[in-house]
C-alpha atoms as a PDB file:
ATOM      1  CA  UNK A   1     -23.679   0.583 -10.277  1.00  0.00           C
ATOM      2  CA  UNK A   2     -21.904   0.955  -7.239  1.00  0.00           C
ATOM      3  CA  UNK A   3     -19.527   3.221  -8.362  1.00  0.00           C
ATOM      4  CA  UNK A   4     -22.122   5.582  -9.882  1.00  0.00           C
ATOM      5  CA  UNK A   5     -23.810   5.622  -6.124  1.00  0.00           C
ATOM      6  CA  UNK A   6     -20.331   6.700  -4.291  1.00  0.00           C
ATOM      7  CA  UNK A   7     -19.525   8.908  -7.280  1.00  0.00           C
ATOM      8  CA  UNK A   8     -22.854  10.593  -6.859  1.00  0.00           C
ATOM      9  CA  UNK A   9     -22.294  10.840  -2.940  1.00  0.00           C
ATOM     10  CA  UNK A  10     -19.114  12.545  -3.287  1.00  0.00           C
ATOM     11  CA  UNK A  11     -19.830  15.151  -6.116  1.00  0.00           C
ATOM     12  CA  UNK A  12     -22.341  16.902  -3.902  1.00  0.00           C
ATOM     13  CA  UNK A  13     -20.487  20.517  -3.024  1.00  0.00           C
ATOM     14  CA  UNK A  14     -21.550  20.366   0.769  1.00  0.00           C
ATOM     15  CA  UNK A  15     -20.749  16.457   1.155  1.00  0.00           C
ATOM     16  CA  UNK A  16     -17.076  16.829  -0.828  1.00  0.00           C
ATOM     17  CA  UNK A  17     -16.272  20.168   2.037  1.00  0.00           C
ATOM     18  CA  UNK A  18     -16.958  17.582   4.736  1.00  0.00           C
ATOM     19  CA  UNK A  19     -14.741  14.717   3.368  1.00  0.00           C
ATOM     20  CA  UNK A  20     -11.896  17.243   2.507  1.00  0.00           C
ATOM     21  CA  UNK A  21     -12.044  18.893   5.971  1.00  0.00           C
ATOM     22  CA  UNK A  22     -11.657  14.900   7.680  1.00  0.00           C
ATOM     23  CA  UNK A  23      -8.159  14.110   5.250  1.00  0.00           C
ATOM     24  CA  UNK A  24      -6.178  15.453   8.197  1.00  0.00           C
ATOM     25  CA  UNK A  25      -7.365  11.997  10.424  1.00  0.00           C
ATOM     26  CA  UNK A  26      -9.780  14.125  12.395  1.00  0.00           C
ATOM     27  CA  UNK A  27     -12.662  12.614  13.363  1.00  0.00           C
ATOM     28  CA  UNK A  28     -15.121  15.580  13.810  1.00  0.00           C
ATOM     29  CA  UNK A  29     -19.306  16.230  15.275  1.00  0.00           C
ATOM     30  CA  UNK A  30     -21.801  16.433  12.902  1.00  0.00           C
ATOM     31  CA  UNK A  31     -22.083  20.136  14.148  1.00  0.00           C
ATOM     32  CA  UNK A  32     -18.455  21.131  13.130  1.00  0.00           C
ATOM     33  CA  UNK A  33     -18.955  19.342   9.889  1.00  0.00           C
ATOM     34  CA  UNK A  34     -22.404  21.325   9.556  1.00  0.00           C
ATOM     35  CA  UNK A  35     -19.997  24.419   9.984  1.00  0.00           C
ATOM     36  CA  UNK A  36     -17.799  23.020   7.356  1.00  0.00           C
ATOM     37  CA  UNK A  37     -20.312  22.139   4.976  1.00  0.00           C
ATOM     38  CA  UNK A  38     -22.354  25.527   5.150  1.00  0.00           C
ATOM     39  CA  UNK A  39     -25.326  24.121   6.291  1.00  0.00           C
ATOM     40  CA  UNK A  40     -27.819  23.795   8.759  1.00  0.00           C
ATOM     41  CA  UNK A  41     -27.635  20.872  11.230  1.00  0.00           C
ATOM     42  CA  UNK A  42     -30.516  18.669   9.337  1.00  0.00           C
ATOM     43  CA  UNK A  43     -29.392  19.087   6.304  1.00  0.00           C
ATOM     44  CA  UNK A  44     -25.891  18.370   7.721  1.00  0.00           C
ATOM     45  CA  UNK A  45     -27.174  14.641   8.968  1.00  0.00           C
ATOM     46  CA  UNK A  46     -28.705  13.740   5.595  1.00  0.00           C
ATOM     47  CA  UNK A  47     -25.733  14.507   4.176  1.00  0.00           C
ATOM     48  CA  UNK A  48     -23.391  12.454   7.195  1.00  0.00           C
ATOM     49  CA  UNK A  49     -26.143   9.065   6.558  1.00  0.00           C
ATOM     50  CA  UNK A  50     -25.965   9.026   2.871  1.00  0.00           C
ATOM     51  CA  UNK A  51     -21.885   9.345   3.156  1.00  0.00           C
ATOM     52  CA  UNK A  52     -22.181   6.477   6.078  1.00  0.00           C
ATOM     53  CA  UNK A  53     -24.411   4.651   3.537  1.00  0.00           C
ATOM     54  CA  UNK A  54     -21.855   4.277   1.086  1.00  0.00           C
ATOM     55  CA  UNK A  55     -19.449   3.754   3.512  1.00  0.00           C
ATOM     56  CA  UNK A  56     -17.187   6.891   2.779  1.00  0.00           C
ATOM     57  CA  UNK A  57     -17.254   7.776   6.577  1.00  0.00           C
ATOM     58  CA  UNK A  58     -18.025   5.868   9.622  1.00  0.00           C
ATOM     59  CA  UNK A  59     -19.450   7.477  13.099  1.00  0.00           C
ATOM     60  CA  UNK A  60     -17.877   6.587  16.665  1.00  0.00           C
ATOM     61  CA  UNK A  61     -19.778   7.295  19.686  1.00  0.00           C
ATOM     62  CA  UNK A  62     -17.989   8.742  22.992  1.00  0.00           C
ATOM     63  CA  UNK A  63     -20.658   9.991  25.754  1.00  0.00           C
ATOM     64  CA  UNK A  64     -23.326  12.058  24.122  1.00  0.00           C
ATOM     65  CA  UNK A  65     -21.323  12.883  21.207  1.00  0.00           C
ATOM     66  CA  UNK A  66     -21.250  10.805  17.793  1.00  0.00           C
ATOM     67  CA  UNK A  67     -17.764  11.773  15.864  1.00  0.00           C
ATOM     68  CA  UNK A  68     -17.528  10.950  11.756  1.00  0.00           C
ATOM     69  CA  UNK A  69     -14.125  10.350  10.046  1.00  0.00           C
ATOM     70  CA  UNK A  70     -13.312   9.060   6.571  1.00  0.00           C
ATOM     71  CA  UNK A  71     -13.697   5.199   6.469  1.00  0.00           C
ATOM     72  CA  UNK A  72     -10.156   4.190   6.092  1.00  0.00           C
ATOM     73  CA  UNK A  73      -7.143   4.862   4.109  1.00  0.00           C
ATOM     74  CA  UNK A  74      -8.657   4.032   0.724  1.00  0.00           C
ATOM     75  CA  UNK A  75     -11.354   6.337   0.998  1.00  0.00           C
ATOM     76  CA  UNK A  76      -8.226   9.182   1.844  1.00  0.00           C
ATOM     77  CA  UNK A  77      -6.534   7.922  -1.427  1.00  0.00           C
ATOM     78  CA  UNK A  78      -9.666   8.042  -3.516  1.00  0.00           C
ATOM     79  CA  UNK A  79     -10.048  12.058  -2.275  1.00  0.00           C
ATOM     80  CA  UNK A  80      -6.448  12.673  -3.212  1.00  0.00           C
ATOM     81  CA  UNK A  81      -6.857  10.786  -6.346  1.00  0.00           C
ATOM     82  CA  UNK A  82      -9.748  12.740  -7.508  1.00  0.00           C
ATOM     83  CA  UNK A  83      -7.988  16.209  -6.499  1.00  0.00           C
ATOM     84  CA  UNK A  84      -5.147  15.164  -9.480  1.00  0.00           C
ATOM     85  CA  UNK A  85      -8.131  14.424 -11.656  1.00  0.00           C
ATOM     86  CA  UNK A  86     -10.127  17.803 -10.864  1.00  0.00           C
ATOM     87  CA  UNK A  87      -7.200  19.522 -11.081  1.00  0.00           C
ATOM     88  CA  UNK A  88      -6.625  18.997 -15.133  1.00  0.00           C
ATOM     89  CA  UNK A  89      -3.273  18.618 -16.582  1.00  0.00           C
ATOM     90  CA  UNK A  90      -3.110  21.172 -19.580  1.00  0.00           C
ATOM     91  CA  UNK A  91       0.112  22.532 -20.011  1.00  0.00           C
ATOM     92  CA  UNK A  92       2.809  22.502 -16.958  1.00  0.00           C
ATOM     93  CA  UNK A  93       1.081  22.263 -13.364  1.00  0.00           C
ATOM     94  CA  UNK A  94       1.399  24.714 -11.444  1.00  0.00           C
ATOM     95  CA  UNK A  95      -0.694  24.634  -7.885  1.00  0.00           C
ATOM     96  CA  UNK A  96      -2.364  27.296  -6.235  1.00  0.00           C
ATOM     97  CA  UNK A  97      -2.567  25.669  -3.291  1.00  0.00           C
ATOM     98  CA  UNK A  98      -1.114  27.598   0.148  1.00  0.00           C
ATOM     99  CA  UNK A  99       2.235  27.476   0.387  1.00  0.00           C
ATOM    100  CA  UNK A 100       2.007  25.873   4.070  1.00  0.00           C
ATOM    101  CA  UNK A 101       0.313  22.575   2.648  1.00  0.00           C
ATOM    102  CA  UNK A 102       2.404  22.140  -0.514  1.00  0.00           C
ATOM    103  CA  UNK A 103       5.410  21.879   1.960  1.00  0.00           C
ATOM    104  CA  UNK A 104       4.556  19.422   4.324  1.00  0.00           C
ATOM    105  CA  UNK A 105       0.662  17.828   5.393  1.00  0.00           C
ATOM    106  CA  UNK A 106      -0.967  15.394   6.823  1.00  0.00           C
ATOM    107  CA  UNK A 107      -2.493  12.857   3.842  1.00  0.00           C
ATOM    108  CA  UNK A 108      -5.042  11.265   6.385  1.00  0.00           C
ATOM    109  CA  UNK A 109      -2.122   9.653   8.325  1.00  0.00           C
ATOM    110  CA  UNK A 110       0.803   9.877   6.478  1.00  0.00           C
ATOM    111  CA  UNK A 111       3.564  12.611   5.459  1.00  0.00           C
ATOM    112  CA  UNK A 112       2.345  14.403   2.154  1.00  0.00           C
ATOM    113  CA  UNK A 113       3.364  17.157  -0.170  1.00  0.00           C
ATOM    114  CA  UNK A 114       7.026  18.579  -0.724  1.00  0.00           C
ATOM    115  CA  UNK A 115       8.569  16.536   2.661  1.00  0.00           C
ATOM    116  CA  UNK A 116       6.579  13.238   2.254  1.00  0.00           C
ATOM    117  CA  UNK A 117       8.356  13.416  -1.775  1.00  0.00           C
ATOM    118  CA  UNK A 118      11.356  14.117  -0.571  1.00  0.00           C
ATOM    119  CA  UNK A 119      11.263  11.340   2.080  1.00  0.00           C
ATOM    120  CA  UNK A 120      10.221   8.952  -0.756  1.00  0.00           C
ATOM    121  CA  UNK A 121      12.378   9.244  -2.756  1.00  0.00           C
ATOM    122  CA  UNK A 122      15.751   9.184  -0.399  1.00  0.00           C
ATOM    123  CA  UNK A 123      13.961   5.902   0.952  1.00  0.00           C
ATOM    124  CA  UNK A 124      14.251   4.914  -2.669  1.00  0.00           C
ATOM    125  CA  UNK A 125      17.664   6.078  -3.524  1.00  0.00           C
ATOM    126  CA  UNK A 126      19.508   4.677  -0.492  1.00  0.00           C
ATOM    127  CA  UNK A 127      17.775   1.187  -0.921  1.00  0.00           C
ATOM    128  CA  UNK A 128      15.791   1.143   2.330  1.00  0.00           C
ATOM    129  CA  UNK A 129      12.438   0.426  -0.286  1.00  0.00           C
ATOM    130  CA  UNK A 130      12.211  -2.597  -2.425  1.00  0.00           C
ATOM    131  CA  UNK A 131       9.293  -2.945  -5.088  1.00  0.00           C
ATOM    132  CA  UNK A 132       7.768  -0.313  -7.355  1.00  0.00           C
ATOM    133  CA  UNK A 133       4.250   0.395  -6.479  1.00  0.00           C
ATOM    134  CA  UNK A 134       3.685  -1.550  -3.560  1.00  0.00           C
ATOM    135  CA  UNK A 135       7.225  -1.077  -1.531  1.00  0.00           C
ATOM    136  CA  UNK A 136       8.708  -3.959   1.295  1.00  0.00           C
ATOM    137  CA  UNK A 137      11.854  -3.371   3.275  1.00  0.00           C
ATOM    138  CA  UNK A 138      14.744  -4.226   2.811  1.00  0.00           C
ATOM    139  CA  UNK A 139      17.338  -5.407   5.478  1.00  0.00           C
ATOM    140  CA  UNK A 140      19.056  -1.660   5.912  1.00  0.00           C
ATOM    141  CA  UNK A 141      15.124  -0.411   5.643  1.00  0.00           C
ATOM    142  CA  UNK A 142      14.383  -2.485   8.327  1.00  0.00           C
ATOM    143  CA  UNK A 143      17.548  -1.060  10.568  1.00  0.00           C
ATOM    144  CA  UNK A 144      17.103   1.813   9.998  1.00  0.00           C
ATOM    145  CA  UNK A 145      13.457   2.085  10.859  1.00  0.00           C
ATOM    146  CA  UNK A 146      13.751   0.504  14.137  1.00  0.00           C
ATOM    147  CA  UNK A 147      16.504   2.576  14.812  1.00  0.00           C
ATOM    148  CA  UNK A 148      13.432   5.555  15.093  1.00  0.00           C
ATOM    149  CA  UNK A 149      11.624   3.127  17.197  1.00  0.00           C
ATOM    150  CA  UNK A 150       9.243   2.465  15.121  1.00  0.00           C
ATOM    151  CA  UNK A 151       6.585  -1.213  15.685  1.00  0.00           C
ATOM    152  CA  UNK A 152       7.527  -2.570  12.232  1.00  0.00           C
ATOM    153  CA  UNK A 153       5.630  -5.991  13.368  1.00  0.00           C
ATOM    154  CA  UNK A 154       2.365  -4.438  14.335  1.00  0.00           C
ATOM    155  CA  UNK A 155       2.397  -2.303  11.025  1.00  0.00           C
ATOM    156  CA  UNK A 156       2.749  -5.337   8.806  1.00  0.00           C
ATOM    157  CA  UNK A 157      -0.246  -7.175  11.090  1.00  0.00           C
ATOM    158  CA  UNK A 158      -2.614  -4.015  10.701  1.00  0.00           C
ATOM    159  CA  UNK A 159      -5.494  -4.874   8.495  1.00  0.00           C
ATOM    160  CA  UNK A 160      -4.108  -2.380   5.387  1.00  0.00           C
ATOM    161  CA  UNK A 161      -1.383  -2.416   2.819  1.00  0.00           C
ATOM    162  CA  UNK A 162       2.106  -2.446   4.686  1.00  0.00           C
ATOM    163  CA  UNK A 163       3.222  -0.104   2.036  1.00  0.00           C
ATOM    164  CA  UNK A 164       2.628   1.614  -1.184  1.00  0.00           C
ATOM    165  CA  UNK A 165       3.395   4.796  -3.505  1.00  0.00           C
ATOM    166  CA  UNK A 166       0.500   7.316  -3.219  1.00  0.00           C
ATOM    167  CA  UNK A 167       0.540   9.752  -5.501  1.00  0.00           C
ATOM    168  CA  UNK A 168       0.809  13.249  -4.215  1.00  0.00           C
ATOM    169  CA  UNK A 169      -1.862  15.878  -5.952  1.00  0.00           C
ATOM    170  CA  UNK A 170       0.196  18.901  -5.162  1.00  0.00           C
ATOM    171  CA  UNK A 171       3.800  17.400  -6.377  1.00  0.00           C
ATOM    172  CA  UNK A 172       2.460  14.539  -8.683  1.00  0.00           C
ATOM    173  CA  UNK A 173       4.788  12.413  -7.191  1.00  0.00           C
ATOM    174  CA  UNK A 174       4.506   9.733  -4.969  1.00  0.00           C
ATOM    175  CA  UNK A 175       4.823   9.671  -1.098  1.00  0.00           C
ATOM    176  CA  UNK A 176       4.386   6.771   1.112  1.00  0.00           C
ATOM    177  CA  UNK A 177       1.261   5.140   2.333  1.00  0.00           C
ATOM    178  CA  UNK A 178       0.200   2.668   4.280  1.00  0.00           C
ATOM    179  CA  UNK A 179       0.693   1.481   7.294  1.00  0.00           C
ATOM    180  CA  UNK A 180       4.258   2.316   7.138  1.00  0.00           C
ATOM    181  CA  UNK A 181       3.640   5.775   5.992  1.00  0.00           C
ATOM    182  CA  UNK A 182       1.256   6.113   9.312  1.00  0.00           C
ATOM    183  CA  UNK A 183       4.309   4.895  11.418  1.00  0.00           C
ATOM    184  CA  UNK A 184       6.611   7.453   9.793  1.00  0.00           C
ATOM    185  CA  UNK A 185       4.188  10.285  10.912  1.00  0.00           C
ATOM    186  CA  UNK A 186       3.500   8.996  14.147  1.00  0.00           C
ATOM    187  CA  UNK A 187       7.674   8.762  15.149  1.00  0.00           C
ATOM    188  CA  UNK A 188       7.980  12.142  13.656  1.00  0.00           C
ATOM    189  CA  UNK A 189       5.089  13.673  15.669  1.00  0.00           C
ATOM    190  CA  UNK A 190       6.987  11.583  19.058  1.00  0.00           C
ATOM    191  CA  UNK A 191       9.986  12.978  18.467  1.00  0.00           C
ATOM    192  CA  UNK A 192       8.776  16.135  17.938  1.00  0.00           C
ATOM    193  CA  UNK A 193      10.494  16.831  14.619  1.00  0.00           C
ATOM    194  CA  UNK A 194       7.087  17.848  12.934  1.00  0.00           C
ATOM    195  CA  UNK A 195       3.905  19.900  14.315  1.00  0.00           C
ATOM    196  CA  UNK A 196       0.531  19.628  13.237  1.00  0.00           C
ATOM    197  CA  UNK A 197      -1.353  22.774  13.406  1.00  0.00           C
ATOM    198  CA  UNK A 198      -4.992  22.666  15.390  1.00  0.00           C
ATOM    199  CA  UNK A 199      -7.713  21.448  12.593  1.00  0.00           C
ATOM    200  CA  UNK A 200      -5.315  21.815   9.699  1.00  0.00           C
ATOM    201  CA  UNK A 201      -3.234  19.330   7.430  1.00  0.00           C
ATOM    202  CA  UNK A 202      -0.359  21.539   8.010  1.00  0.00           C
ATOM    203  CA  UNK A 203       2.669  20.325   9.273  1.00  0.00           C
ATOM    204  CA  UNK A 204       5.692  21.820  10.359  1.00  0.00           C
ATOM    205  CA  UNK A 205       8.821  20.620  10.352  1.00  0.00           C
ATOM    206  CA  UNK A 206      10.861  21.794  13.463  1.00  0.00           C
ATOM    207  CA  UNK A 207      14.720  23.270  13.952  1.00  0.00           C
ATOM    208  CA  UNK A 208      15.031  19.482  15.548  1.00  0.00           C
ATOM    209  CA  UNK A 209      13.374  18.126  12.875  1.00  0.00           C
ATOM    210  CA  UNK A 210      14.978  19.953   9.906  1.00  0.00           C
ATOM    211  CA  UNK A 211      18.631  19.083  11.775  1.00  0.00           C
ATOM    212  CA  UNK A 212      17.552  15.509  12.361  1.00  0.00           C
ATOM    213  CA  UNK A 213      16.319  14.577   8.897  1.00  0.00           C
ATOM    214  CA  UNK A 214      19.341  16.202   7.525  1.00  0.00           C
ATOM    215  CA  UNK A 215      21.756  14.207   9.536  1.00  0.00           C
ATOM    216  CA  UNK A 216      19.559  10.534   9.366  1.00  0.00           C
ATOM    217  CA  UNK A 217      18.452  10.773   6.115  1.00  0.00           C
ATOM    218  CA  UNK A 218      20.317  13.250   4.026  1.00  0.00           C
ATOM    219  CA  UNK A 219      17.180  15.321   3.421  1.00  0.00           C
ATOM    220  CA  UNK A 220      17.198  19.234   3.919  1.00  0.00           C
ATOM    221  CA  UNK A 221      14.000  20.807   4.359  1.00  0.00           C
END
């Protein structure tokens, strides 16, 4: 079965360090992901052409160099998913993951952990979200989205789900996805009100950022 061949794919230890290290949107050379992996550089491209093969990453060519990255959102979703799963839920959750990422990463291209919860759910609570699992906007959503200047149109023409509640592994609550949730982290990377730290999911939320979410959307980070 089909999902037996991915599931077999991803549970190798080398294979799953190279899909976790491309969750931040990076796309990366097969020698970094060799690095990554802990592996030599053959070994590294078996392991890149059997993840291509079941269509878990896909390879870009620029010059001489040939760059991997995870094949699309729902391949990001599936590694989050499977974190939650891995993760057990005996007794109250607690995570041991660094402080730095449980307060605000990069879940392939959209705002995760405590910020990307927080935004959630004040998009909820002021009515800018309609739906329950798969979210449209409503009329003050819209306003108030294209008041950050963000391309509502060509989100809702990409090729993905406009958007939807992904469900954080660190918080176990949702944030947003899609291609909304992209546009989100793309005007707050513009307007400089989050960093993203050099090959890390980190991000940071700045003075301007902490003073300008507070003030647009009630949320103090």
């Amino acid at each position: 079965m089909a999902i037996s061949r991915v599931a077999a794919a991803i549970g190798e230890p080398a294979r799953v360090r190279m899909l976790y290290c491309l969750l931040d949107g990076h796309a990366r050379t097969s020698t970094e992901l060799a690095v990554v992996a802990e592996v030599g550089a053959p070994t590294a491209s078996a392991h890149l052409n059997r993840l291509k093969q079941e269509r878990l990453l896909k390879v870009s060519t620029q010059g001489k160099h040939r760059y991997y990255s995870l094949d699309g959102p729902d391949v990001a979703s599936a590694l989050e998913a499977l974190n939650i799963v891995a993760s057990g839920s005996r007794g109250d959750f607690v995570p041991n993951t660094p402080h730095r990422l449980l307060a605000a990463r990069t879940c392939y291209d959209h705002i995760a952990g405590n910020l990307g919860v927080l935004l959630h759910n004040r998009f909820r609570s002021v009515g800018w979200l309609s739906g329950q699992n798969s979210y449209n906007l409503t009329a003050k959503g819209v306003e108030a989205f294209e008041d950050l200047g963000m391309d509502l149109e060509a989100a809702r023409k990409s090729r993905r789900k406009f958007a939807y509640a992904c469900l954080d592994w660190s918080e176990r609550q949702p944030h947003i996805g899609g291609a909304l949730g992209s546009a989100i982290l793309t005007a707050c990377l513009q307007k400089k009100w989050v960093d993203q730290e050099v090959d890390s999911r980190v991000l940071r939320v700045t003075a301007l950022g902490r003073r300008e979410m507070l003030a647009r959307f009630g949320v103090q980070v």
